[in-house]
N, C-alpha and C. Protein backbone atom coordinates (compact mmCIF):
# COMPACT_ATOMS: atom_id res chain seq x y z
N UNK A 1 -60.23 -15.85 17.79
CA UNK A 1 -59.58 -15.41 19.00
C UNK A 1 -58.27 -16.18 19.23
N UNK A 2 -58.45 -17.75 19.05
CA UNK A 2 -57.17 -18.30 19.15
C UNK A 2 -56.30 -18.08 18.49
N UNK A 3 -56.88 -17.70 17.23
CA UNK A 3 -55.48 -17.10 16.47
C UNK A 3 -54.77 -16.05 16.09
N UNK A 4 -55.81 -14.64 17.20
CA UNK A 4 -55.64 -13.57 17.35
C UNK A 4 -54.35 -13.89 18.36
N UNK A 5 -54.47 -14.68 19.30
CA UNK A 5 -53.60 -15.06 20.82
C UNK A 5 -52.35 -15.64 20.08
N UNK A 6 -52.34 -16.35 18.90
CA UNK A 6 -51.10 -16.96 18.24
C UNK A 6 -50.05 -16.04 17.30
N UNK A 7 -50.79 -14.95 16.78
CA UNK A 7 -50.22 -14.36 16.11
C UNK A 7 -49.34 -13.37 17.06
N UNK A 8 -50.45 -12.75 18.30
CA UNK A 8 -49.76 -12.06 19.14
C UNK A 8 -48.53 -12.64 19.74
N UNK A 9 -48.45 -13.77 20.11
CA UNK A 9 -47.17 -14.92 20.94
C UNK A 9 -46.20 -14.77 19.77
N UNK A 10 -46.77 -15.03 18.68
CA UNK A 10 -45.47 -15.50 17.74
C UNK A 10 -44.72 -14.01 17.38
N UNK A 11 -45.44 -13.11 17.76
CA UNK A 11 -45.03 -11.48 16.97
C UNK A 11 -44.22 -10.69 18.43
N UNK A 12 -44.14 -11.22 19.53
CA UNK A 12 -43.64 -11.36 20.73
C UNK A 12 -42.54 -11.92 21.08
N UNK A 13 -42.37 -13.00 20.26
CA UNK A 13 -41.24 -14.04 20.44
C UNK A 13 -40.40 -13.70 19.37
N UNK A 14 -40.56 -13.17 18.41
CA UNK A 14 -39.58 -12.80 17.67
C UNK A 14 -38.97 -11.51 17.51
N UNK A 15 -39.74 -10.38 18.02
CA UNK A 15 -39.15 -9.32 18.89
C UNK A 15 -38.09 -9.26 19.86
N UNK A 16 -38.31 -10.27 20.78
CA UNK A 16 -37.60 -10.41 22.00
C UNK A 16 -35.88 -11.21 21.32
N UNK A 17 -36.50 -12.14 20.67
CA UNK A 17 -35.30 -12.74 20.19
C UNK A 17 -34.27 -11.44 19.19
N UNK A 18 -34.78 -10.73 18.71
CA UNK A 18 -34.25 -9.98 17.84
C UNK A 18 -33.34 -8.93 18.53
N UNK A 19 -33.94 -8.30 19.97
CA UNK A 19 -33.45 -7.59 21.04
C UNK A 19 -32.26 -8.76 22.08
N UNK A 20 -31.94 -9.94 21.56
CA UNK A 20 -31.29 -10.91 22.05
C UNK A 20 -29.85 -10.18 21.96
N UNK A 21 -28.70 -10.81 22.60
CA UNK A 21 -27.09 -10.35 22.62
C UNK A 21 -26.77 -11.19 21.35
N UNK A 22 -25.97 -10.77 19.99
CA UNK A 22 -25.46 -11.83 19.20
C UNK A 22 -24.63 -12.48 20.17
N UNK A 23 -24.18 -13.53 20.15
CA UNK A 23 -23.09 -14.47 20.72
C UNK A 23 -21.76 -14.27 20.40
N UNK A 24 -21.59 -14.11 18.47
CA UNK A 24 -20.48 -13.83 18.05
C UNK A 24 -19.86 -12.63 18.76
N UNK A 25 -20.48 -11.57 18.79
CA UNK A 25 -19.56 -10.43 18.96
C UNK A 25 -19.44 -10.15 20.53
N UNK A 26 -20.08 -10.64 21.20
CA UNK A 26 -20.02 -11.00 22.80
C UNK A 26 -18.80 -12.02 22.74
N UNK A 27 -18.94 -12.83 22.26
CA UNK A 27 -17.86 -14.37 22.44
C UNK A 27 -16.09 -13.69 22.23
N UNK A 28 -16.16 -12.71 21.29
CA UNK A 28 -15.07 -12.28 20.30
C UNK A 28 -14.59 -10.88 21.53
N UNK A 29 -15.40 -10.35 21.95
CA UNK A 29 -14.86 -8.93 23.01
C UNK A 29 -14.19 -9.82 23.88
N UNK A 30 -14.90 -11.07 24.52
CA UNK A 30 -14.51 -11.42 25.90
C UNK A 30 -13.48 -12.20 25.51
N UNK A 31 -13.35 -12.29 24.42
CA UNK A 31 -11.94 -13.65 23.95
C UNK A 31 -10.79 -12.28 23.89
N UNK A 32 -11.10 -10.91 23.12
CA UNK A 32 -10.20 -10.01 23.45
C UNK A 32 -9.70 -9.80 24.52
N UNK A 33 -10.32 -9.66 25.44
CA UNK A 33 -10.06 -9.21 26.86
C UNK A 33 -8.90 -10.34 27.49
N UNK A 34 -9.19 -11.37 27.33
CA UNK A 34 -8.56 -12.64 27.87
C UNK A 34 -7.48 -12.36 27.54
N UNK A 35 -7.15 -12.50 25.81
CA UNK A 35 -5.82 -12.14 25.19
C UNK A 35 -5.26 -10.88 26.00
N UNK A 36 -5.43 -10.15 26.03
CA UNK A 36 -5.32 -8.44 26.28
C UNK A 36 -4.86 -9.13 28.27
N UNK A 37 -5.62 -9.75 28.71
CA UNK A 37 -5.26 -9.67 30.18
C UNK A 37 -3.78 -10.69 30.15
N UNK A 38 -3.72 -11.70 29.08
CA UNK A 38 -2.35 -12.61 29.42
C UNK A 38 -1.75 -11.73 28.96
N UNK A 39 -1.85 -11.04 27.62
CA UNK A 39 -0.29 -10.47 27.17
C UNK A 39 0.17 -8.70 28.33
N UNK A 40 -0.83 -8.54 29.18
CA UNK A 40 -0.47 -7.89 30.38
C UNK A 40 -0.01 -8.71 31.37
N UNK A 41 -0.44 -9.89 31.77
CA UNK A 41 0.05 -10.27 32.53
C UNK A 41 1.20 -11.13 31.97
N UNK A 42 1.95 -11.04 30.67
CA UNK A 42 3.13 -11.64 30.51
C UNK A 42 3.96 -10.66 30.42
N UNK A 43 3.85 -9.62 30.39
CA UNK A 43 4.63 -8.01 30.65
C UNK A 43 5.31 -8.06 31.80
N UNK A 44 6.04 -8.75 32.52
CA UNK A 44 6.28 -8.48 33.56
C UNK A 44 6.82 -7.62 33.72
N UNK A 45 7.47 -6.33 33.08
CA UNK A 45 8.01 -5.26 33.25
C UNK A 45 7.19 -3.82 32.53
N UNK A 46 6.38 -4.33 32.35
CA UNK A 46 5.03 -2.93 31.44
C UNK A 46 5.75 -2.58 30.62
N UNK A 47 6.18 -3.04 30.04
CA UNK A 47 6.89 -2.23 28.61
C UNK A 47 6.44 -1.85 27.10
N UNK A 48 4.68 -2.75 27.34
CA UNK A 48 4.16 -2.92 26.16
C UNK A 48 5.12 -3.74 25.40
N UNK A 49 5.68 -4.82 25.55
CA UNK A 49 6.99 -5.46 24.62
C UNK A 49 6.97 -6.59 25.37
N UNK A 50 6.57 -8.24 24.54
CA UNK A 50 7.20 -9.06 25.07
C UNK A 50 8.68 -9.74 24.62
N UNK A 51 9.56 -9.72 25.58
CA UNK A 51 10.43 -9.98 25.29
C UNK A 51 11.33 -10.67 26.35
N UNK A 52 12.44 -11.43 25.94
CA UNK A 52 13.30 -12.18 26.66
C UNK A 52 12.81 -13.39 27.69
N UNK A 53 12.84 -13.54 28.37
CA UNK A 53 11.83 -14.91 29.62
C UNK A 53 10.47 -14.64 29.07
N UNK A 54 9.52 -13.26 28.78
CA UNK A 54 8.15 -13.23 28.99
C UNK A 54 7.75 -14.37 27.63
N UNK A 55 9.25 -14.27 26.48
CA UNK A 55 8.38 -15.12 25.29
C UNK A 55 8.05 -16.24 25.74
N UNK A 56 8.59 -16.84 26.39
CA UNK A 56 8.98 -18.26 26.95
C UNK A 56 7.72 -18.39 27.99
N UNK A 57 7.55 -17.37 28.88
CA UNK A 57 6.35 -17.77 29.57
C UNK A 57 4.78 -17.88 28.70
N UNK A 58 4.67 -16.73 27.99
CA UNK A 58 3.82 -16.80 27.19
C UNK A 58 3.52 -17.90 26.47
N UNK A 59 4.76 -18.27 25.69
CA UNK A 59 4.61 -19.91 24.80
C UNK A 59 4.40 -20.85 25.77
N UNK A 60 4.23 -20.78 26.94
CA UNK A 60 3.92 -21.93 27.93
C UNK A 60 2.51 -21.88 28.05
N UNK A 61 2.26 -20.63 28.74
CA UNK A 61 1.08 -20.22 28.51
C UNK A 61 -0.22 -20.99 27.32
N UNK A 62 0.31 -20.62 26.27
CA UNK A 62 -0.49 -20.64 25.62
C UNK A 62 -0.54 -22.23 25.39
N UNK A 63 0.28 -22.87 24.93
CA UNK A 63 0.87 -24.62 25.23
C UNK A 63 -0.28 -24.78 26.39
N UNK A 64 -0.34 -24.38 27.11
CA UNK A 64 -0.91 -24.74 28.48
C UNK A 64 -2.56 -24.58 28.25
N UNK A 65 -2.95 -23.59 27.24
CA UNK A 65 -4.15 -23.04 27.22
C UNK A 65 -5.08 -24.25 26.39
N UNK A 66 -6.58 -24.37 26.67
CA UNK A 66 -7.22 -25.12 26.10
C UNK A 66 -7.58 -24.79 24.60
N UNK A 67 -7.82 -25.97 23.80
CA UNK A 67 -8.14 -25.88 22.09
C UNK A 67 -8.92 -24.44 22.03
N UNK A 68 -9.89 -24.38 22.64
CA UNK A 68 -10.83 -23.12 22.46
C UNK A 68 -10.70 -21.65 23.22
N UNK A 69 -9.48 -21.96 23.84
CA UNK A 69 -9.01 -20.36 24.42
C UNK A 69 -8.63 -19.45 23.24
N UNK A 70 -8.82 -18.16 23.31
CA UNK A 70 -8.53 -17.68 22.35
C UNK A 70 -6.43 -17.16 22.67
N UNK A 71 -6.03 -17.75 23.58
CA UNK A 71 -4.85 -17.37 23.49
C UNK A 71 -4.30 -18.18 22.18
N UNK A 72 -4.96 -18.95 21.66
CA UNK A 72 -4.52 -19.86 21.16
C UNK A 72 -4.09 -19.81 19.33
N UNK A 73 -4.98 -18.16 19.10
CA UNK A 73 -4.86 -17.51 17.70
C UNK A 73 -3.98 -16.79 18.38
N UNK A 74 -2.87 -16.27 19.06
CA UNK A 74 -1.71 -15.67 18.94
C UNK A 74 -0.46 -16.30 18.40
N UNK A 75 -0.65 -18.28 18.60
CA UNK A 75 0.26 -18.68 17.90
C UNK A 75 -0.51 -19.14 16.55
N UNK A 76 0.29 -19.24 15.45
CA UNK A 76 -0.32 -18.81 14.19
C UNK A 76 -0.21 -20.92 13.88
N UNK A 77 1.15 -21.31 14.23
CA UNK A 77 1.66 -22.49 14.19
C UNK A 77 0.78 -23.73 15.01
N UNK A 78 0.19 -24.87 14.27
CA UNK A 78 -0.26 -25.95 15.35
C UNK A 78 0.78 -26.31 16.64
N UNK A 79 2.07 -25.64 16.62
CA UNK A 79 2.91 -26.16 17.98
C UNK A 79 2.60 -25.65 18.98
N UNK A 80 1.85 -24.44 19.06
CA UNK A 80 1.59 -23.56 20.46
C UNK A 80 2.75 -22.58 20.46
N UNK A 81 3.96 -22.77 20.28
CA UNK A 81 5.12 -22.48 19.94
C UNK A 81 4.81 -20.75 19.58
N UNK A 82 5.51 -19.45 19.74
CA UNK A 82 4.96 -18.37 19.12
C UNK A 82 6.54 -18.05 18.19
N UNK A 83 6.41 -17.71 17.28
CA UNK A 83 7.54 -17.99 16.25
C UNK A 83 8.06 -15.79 16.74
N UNK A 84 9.09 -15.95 15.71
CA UNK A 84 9.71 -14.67 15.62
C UNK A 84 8.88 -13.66 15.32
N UNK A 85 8.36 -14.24 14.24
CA UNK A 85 7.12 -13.00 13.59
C UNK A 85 5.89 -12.65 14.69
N UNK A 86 5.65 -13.92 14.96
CA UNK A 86 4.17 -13.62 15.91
C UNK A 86 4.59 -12.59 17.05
N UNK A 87 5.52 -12.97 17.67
CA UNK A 87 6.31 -12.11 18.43
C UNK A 87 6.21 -10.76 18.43
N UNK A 88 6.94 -10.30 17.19
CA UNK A 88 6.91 -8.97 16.24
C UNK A 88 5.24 -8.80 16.45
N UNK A 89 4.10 -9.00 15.73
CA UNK A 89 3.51 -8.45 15.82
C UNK A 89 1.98 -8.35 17.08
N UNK A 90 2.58 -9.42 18.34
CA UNK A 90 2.00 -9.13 19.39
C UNK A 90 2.78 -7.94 19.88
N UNK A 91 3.51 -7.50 19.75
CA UNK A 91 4.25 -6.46 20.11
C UNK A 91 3.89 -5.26 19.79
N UNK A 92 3.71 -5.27 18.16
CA UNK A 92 3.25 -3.94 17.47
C UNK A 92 2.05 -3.93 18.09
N UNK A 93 1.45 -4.73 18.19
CA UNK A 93 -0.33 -4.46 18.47
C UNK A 93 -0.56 -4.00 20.23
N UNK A 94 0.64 -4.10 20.86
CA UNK A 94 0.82 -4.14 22.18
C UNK A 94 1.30 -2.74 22.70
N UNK A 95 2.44 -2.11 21.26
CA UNK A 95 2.57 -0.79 21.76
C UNK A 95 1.74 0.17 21.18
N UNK A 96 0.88 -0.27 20.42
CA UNK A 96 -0.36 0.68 19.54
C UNK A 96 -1.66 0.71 20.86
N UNK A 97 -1.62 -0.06 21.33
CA UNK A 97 -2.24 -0.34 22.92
C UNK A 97 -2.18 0.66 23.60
N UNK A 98 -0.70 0.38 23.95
CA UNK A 98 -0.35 1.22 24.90
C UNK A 98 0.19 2.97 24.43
N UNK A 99 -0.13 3.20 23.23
CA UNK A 99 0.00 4.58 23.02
C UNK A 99 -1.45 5.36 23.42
N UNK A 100 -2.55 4.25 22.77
CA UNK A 100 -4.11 4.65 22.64
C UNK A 100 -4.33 5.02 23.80
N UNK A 101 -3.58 4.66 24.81
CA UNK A 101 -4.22 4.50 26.28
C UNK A 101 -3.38 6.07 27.15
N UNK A 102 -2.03 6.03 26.76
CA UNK A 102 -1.54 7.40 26.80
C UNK A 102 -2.40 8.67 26.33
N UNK A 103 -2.88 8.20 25.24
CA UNK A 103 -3.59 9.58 24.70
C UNK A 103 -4.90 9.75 25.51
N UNK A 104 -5.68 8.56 26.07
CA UNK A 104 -6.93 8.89 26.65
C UNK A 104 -6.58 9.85 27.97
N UNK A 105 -5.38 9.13 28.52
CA UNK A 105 -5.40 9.52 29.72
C UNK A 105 -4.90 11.31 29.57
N UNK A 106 -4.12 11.24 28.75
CA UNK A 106 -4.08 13.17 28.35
C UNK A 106 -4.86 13.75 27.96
N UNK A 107 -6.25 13.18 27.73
CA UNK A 107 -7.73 13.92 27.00
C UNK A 107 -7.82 15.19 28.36
């Protein structure tokens, strides 16, 4: 019986764990979102484009942001610093954004 009661607990507990949230891919959406909410909120003009003062706020930004923020994979460089290129392609990824989002709203 007791080990009818052990097998049942242990065949219980590893079910439940299995129906658990991974962490990684929870950790990785909400680190998107973060990114996705600064580089909107460094838009100060919605243009899908950062450019002119917003680079400068952004590189503060992120300078400003802790080791484990994920703003912190937009600069590629240990300076915090976001170089020409990174620039370029927060941008591309910013107006591919903002096309996806045009098209939903015309569904």
């Amino acid at each position: 019986m007791k080990l009818l009661t052990i097998l049942l607990t242990l065949g219980l507990a590893l079910t439940a764990s299995s129906f658990a949230a991974k962490p990684g891919k929870e950790g990785k959406k909400g680190g998107n979102r973060a990114v996705g909410e600064a580089l909107k909120a460094a838009d100060k003009n919605s243009n899908h484009t950062i450019d002119g003062e917003e680079v400068a706020a952004l590189s503060e930004a992120i300078g400003k942001a802790g080791a484990d923020s994920p703003l912190k994979a937009l600069a590629k460089s240990s300076d915090g610093k976001l170089t020409e290129d990174e620039v370029k392609a927060i941008n591309a990824k910013m107006a591919a954004r903002g096309g996806e989002k045009k098209k939903k709203k015309n569904k």
